[in-house]
Protein backbone atom coordinates (compact mmCIF):
# COMPACT_ATOMS: atom_id res chain seq x y z
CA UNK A 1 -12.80 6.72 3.86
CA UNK A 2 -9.32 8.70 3.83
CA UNK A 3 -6.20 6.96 2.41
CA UNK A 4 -3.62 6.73 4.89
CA UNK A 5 0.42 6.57 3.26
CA UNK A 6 3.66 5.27 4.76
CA UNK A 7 7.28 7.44 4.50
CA UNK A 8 7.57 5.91 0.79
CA UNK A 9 4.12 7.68 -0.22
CA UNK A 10 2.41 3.96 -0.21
CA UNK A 11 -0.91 3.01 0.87
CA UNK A 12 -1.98 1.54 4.04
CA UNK A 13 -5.24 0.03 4.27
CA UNK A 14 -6.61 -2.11 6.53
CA UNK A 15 -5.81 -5.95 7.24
CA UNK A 16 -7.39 -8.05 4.13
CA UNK A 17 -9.35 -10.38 6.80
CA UNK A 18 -10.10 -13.24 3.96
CA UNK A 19 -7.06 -12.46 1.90
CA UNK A 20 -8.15 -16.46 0.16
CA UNK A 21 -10.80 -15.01 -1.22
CA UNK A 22 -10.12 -11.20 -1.88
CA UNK A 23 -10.56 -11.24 -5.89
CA UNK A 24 -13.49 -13.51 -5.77
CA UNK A 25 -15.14 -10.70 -3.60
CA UNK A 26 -13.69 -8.38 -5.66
CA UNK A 27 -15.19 -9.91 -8.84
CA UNK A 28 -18.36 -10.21 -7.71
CA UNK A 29 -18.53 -6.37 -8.08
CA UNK A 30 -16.90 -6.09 -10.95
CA UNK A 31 -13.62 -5.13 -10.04
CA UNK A 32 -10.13 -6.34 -10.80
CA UNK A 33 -8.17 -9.03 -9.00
CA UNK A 34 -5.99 -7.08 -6.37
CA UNK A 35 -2.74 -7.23 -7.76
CA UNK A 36 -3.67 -5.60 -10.73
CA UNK A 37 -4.91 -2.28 -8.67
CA UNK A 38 -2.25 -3.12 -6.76
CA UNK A 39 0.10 -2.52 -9.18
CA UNK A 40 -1.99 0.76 -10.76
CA UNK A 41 -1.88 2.70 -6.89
CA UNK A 42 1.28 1.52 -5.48
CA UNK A 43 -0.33 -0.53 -3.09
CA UNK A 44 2.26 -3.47 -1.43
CA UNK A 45 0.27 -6.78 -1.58
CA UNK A 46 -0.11 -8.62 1.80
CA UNK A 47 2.46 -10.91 2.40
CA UNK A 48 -0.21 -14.18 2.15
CA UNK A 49 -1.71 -12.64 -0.96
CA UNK A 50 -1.80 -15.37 -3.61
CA UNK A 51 -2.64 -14.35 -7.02
């Protein structure tokens, strides 16, 4: 999978399609809640992101 970036240099991934339940997917593999990489890469949270 190839990162794709926006005029700013950002990330663009695909639509979250449960965005409710993102970081309890996430955790399940042992990863950090969103934001957090979020913040690390650059990434701009969805808009209906709750953290």
């Amino acid at each position: 999978m190839s990162n794709e970036f926006n005029r700013n240099g950002q990330i663009i991934i695909s639509p979250i399609k449960d965005v409710k339940n993102v970081d309890k997917r996430r955790a399940e593999i042992n990863l950090p809640p969103l934001f957090i990489w979020a913040k690390k890469v650059g990434y701009i949270l969805p808009s209906d992101y709750r953290y």
